[in-house]
PDB file of N, CA and C in Angstrom:
ATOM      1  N   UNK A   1     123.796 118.336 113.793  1.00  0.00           N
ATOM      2  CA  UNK A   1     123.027 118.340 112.559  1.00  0.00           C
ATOM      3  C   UNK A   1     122.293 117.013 112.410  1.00  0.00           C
ATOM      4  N   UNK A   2     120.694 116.724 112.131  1.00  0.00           N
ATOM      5  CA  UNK A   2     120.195 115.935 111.391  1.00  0.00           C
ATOM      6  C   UNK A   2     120.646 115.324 110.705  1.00  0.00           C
ATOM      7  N   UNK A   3     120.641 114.323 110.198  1.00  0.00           N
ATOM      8  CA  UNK A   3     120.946 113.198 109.000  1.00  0.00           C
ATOM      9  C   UNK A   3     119.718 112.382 108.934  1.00  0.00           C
ATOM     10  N   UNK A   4     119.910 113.046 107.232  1.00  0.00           N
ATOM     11  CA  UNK A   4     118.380 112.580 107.297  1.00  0.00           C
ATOM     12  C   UNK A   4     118.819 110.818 106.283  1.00  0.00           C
ATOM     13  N   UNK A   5     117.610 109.993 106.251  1.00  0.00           N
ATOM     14  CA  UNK A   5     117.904 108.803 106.104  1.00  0.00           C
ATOM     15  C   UNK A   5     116.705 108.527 105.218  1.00  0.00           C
ATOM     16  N   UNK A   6     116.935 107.628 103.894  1.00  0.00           N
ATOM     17  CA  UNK A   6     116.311 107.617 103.124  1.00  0.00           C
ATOM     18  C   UNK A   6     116.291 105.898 102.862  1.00  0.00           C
ATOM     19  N   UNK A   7     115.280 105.593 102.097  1.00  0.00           N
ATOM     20  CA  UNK A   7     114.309 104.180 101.765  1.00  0.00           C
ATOM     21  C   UNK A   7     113.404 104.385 100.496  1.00  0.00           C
ATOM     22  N   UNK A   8     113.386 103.028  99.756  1.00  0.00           N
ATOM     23  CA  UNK A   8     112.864 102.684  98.861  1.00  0.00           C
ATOM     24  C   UNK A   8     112.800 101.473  97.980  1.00  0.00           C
ATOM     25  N   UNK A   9     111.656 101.353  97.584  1.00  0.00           N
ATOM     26  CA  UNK A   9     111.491  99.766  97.073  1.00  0.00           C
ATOM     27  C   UNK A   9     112.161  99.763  95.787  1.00  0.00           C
ATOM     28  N   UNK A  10     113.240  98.688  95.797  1.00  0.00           N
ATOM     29  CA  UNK A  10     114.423  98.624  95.203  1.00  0.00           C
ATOM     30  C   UNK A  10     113.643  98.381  93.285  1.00  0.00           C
ATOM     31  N   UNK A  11     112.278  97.517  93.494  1.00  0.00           N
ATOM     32  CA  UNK A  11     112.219  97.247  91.677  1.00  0.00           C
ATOM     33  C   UNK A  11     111.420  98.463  91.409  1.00  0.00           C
ATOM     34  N   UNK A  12     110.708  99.587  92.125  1.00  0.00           N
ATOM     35  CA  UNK A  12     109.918 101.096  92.079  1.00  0.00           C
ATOM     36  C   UNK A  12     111.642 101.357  91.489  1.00  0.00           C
ATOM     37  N   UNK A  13     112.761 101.415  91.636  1.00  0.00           N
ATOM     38  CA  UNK A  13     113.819 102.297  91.574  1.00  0.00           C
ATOM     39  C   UNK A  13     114.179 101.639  90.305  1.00  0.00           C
ATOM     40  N   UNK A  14     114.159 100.764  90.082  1.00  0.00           N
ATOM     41  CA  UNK A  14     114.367 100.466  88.486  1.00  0.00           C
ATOM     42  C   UNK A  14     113.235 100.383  87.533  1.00  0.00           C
ATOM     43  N   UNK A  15     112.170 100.525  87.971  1.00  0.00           N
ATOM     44  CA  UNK A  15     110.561 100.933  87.282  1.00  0.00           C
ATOM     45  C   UNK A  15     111.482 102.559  86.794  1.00  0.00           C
ATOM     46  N   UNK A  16     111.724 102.973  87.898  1.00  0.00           N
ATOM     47  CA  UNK A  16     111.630 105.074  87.797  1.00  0.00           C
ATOM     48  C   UNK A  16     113.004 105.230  86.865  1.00  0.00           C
ATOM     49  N   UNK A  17     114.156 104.901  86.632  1.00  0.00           N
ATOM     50  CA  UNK A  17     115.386 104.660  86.424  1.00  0.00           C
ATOM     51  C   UNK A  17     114.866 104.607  84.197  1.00  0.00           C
ATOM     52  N   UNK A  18     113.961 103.345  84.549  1.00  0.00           N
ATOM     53  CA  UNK A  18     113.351 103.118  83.419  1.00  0.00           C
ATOM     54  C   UNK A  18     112.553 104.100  82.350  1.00  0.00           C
ATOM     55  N   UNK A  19     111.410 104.616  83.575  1.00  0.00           N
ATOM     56  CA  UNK A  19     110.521 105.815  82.695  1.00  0.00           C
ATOM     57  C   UNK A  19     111.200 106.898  82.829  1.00  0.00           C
ATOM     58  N   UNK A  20     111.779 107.296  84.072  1.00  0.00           N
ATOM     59  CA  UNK A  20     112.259 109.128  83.958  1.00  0.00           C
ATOM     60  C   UNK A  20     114.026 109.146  84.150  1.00  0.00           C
ATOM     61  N   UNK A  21     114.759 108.486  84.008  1.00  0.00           N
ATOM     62  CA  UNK A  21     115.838 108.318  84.408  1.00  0.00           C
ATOM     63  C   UNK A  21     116.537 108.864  85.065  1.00  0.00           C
ATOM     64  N   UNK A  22     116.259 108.657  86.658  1.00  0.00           N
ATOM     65  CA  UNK A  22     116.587 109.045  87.778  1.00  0.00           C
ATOM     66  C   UNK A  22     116.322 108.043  88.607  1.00  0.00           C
ATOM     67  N   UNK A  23     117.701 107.849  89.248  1.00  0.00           N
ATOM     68  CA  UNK A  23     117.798 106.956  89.891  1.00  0.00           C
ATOM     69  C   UNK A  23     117.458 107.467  91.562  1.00  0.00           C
ATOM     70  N   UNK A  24     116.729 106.314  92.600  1.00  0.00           N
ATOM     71  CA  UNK A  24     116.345 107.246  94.026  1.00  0.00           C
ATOM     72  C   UNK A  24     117.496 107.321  94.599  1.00  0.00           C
ATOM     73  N   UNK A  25     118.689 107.123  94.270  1.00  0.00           N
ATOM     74  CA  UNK A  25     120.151 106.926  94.797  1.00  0.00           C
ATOM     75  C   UNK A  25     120.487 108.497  94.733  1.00  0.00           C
ATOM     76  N   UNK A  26     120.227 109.180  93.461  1.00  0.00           N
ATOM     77  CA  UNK A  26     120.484 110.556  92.405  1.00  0.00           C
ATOM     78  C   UNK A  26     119.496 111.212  93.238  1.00  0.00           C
ATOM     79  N   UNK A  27     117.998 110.627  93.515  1.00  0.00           N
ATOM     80  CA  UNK A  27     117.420 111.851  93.781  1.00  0.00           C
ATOM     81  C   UNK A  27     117.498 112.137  95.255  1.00  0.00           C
ATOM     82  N   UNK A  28     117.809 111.615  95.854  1.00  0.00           N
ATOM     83  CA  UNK A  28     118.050 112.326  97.354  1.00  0.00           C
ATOM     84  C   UNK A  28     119.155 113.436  97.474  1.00  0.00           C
ATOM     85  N   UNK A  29     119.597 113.201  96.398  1.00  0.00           N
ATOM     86  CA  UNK A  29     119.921 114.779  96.174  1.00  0.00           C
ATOM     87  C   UNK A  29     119.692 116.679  96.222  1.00  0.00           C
ATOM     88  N   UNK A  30     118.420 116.119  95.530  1.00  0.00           N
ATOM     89  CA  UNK A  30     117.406 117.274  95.804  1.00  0.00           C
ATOM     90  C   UNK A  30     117.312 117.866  97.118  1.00  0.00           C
ATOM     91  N   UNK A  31     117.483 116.762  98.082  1.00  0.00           N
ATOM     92  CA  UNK A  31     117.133 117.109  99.432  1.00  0.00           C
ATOM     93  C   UNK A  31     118.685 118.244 100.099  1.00  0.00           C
ATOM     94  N   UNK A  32     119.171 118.239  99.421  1.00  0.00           N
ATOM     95  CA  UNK A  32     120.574 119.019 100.008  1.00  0.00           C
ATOM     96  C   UNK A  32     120.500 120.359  99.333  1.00  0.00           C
ATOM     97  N   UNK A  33     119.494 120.841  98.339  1.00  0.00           N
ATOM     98  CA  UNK A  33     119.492 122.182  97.560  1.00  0.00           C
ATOM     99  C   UNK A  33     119.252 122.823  99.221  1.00  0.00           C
ATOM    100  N   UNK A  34     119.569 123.780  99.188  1.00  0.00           N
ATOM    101  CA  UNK A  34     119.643 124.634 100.319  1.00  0.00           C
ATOM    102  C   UNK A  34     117.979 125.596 100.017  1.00  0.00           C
ATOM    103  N   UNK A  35     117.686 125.895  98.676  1.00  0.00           N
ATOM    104  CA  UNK A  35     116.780 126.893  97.941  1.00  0.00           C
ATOM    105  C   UNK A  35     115.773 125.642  97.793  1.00  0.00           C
ATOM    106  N   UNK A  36     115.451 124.128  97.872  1.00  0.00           N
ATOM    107  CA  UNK A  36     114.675 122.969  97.757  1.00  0.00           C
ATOM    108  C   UNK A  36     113.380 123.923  98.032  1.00  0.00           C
ATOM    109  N   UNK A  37     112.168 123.173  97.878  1.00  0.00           N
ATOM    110  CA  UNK A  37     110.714 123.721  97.788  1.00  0.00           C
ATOM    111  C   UNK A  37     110.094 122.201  98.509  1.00  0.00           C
ATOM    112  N   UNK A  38     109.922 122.365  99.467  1.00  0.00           N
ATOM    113  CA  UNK A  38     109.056 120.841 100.061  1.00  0.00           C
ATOM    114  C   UNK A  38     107.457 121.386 100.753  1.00  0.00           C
ATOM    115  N   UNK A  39     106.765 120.338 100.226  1.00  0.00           N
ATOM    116  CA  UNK A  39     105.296 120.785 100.126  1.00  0.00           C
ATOM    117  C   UNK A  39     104.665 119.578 100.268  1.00  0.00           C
ATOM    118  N   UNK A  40     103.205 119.454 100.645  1.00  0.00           N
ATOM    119  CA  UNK A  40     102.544 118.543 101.033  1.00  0.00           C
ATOM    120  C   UNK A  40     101.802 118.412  99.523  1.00  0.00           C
ATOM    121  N   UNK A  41     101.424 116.935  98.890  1.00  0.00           N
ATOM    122  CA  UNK A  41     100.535 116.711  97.567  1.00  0.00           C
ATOM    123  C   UNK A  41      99.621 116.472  98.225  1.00  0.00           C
ATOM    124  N   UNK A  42      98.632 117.405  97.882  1.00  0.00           N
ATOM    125  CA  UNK A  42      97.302 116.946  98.510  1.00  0.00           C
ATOM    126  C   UNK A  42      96.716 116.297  97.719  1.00  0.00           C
ATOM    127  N   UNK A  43      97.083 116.190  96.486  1.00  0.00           N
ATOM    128  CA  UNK A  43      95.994 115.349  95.098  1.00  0.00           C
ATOM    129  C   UNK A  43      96.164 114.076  95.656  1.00  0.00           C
ATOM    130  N   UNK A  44      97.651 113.370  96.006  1.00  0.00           N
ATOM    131  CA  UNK A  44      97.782 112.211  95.917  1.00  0.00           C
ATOM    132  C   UNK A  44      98.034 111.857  97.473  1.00  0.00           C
ATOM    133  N   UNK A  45      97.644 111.978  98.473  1.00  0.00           N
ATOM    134  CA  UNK A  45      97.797 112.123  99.841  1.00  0.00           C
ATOM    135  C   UNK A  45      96.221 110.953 100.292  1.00  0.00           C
ATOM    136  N   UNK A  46      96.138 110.638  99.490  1.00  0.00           N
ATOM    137  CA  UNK A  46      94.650 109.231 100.447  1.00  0.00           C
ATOM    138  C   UNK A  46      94.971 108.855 101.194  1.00  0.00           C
ATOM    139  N   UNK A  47      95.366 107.860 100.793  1.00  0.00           N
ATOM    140  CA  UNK A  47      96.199 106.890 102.075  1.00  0.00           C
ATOM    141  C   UNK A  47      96.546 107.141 103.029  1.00  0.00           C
ATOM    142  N   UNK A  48      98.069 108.290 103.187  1.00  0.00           N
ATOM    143  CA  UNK A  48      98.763 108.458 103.592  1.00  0.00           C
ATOM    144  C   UNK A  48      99.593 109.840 102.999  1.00  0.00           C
ATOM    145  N   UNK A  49     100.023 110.445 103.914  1.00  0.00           N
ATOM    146  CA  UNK A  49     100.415 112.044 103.694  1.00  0.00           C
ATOM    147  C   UNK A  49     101.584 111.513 102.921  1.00  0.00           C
ATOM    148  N   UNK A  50     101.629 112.248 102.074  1.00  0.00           N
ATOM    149  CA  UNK A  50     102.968 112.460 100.681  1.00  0.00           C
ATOM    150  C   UNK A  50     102.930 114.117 100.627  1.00  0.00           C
ATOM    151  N   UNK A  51     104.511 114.065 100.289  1.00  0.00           N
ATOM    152  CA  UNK A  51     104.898 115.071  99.606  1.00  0.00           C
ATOM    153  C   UNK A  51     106.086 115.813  98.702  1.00  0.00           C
ATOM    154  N   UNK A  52     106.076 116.460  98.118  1.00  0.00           N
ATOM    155  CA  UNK A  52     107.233 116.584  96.872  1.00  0.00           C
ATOM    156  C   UNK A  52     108.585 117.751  97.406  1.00  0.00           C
ATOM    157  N   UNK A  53     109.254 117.249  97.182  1.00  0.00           N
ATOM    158  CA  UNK A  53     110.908 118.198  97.068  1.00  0.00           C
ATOM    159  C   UNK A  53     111.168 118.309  95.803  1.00  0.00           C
ATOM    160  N   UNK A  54     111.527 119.547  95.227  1.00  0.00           N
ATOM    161  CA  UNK A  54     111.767 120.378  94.305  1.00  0.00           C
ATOM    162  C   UNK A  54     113.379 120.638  94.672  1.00  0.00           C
ATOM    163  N   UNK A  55     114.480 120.316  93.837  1.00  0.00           N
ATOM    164  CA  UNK A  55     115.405 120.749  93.992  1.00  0.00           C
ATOM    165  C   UNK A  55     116.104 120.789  93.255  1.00  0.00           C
ATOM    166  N   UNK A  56     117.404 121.452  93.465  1.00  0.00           N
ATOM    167  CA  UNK A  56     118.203 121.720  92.193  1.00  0.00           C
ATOM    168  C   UNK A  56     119.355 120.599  91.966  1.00  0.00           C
ATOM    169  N   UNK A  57     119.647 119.656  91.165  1.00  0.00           N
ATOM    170  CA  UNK A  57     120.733 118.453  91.098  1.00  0.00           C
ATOM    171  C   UNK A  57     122.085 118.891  89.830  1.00  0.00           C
ATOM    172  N   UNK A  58     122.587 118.094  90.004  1.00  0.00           N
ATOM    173  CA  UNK A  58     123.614 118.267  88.377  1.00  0.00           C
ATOM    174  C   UNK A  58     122.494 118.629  87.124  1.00  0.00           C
ATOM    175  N   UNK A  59     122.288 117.647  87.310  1.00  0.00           N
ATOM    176  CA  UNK A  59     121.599 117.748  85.605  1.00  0.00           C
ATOM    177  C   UNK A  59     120.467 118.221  85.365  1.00  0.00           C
ATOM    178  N   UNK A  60     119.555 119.199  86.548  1.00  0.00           N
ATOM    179  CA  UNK A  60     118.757 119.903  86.453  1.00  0.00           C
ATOM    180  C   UNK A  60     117.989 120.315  87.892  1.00  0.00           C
ATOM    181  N   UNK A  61     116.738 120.918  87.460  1.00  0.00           N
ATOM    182  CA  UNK A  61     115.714 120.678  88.826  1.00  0.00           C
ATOM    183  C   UNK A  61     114.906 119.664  88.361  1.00  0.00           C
ATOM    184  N   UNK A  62     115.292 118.519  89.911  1.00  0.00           N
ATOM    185  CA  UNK A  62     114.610 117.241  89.943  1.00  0.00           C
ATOM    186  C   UNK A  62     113.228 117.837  91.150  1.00  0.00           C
ATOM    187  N   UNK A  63     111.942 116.899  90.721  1.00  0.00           N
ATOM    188  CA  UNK A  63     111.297 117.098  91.706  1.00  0.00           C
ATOM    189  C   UNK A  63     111.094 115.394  92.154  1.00  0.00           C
ATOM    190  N   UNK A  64     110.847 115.208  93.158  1.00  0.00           N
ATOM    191  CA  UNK A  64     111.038 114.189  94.358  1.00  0.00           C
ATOM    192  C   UNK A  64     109.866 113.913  94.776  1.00  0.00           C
ATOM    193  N   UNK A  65     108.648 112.988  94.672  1.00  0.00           N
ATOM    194  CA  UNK A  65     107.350 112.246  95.597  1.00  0.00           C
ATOM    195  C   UNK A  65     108.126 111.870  96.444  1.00  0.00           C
ATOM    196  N   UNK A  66     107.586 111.954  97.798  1.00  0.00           N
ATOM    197  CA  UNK A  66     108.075 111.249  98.961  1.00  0.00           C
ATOM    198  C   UNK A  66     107.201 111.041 100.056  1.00  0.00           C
ATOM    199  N   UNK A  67     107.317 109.744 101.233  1.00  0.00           N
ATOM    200  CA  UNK A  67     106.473 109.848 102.331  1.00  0.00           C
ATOM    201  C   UNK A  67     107.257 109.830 103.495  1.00  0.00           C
ATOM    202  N   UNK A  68     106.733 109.747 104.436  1.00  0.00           N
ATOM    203  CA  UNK A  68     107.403 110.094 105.687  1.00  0.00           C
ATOM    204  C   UNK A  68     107.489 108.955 106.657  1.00  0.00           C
ATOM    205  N   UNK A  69     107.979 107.741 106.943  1.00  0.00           N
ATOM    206  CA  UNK A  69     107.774 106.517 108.051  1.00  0.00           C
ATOM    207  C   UNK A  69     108.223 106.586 108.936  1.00  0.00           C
ATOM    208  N   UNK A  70     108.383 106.634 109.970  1.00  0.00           N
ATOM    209  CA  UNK A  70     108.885 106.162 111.429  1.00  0.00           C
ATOM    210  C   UNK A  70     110.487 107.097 111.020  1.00  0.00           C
ATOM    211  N   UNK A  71     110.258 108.721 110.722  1.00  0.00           N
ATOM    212  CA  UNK A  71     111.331 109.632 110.491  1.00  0.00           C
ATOM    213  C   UNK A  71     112.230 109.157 109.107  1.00  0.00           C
ATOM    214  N   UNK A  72     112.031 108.536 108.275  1.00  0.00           N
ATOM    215  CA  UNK A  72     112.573 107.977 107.179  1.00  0.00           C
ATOM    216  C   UNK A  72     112.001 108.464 105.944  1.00  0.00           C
ATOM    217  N   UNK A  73     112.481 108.892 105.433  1.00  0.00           N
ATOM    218  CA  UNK A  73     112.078 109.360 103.555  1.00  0.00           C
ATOM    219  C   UNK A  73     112.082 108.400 103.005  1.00  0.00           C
ATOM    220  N   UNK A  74     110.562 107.511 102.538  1.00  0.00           N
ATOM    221  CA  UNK A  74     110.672 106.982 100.893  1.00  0.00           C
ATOM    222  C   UNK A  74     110.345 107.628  99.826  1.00  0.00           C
ATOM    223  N   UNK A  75     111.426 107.227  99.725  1.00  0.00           N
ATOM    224  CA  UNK A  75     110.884 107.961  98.000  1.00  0.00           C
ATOM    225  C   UNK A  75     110.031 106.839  97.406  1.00  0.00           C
ATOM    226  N   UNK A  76     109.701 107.794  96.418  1.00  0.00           N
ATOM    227  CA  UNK A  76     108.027 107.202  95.612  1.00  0.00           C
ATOM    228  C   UNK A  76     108.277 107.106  94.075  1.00  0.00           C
ATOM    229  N   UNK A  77     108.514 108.090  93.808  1.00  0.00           N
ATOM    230  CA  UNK A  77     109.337 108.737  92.326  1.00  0.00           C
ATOM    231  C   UNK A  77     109.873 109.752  92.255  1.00  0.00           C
ATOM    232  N   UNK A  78     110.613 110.442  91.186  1.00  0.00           N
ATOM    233  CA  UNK A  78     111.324 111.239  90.683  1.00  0.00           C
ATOM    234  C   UNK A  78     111.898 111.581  89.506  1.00  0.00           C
ATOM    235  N   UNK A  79     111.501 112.590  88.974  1.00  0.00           N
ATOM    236  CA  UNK A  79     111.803 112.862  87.501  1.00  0.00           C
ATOM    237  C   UNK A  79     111.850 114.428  87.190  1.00  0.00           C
ATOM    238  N   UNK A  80     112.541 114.617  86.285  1.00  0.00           N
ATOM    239  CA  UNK A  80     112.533 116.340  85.994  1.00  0.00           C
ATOM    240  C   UNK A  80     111.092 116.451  85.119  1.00  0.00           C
ATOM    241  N   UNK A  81     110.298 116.984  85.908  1.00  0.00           N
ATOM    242  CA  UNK A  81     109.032 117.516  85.663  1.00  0.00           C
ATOM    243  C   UNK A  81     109.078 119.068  85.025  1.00  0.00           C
ATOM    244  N   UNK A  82     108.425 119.815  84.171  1.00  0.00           N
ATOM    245  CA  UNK A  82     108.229 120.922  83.824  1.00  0.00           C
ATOM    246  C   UNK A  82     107.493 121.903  84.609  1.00  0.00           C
ATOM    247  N   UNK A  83     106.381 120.741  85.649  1.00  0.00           N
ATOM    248  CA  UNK A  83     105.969 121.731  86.682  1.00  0.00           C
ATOM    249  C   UNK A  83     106.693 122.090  87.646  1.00  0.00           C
ATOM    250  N   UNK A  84     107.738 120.955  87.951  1.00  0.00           N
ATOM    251  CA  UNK A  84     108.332 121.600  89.340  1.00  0.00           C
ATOM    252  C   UNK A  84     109.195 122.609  89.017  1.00  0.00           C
ATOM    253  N   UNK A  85     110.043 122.241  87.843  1.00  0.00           N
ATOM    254  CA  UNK A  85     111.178 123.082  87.113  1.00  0.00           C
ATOM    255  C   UNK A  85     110.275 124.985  87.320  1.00  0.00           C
ATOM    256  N   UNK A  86     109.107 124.847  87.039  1.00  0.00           N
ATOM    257  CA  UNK A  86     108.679 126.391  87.098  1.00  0.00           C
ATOM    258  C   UNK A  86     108.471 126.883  87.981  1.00  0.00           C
ATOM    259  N   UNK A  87     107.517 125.949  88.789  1.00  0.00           N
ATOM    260  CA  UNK A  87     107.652 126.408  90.301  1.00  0.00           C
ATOM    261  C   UNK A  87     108.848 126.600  91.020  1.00  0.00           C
ATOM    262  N   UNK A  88     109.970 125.657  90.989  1.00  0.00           N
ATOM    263  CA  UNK A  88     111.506 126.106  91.633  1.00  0.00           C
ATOM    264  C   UNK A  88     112.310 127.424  91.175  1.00  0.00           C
ATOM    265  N   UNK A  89     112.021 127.680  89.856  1.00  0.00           N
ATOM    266  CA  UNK A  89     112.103 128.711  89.580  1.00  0.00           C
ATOM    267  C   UNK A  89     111.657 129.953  89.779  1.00  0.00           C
ATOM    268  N   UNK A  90     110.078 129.903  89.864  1.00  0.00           N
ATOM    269  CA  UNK A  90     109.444 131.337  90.272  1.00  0.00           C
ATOM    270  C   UNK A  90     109.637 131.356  91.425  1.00  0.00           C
ATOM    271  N   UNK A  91     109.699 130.660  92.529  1.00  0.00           N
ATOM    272  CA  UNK A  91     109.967 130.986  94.060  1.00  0.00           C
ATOM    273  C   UNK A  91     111.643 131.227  94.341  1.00  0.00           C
ATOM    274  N   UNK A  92     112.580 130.494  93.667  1.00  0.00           N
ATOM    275  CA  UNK A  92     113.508 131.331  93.910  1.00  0.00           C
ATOM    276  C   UNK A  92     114.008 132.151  93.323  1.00  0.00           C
ATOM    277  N   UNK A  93     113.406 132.556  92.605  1.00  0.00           N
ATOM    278  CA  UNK A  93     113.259 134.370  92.130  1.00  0.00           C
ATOM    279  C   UNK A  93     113.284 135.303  93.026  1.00  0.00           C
ATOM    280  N   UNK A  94     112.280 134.718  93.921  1.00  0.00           N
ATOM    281  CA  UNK A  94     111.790 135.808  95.361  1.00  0.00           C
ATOM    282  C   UNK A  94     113.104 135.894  95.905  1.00  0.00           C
ATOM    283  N   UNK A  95     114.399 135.033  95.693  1.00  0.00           N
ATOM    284  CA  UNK A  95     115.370 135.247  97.003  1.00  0.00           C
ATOM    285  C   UNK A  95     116.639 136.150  96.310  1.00  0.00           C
ATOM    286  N   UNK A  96     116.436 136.075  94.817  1.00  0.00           N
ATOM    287  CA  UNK A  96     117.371 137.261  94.491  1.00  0.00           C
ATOM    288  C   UNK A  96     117.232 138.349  94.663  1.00  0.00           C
TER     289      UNK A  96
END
């Protein structure tokens, strides 16, 4: 099995902790929903390819910004969003 391995800029994690309270410690969590939704953001993809995990945690569905480095996940942010919450929902609808 993979193990996947995660990174992030430690004062971004107390910036995010601050506005959405989720810590990137909490949200790599998301990444273990088995039903997760991972997708490419094309809005915010300039730079450099990003993309979001949708998943299900304790205390809700968290959705997850993330990029991809040398096989490493940073996270970017994370917060329980209302969009992802609907989207995680209507797609795993399809699996009941």
């Amino acid at each position: 099995m993979d193990v996947l391995r995660f990174e992030w800029d430690p004062d971004k994690d107390s910036e995010n902790i601050s506005k959405h309270g989720v810590s990137f410690a909490d949200a790599q969590l998301a990444f273990v929903d088995e039903r997760c939704i991972i997708a490419e953001d094309r809005l915010h993809s300039a730079e450099e390819a990003r993309y979001y995990c949708i998943g299900r945690v304790d205390r809700g569905i968290l959705s997850v910004i993330f990029t991809v480095r040398s096989d490493v996940i940073r996270i970017i942010t994370a917060g329980f969003w209302r969009k992802g919450k609907v989207r995680y929902e209507r797609e795993s609808s399809l699996y009941r």
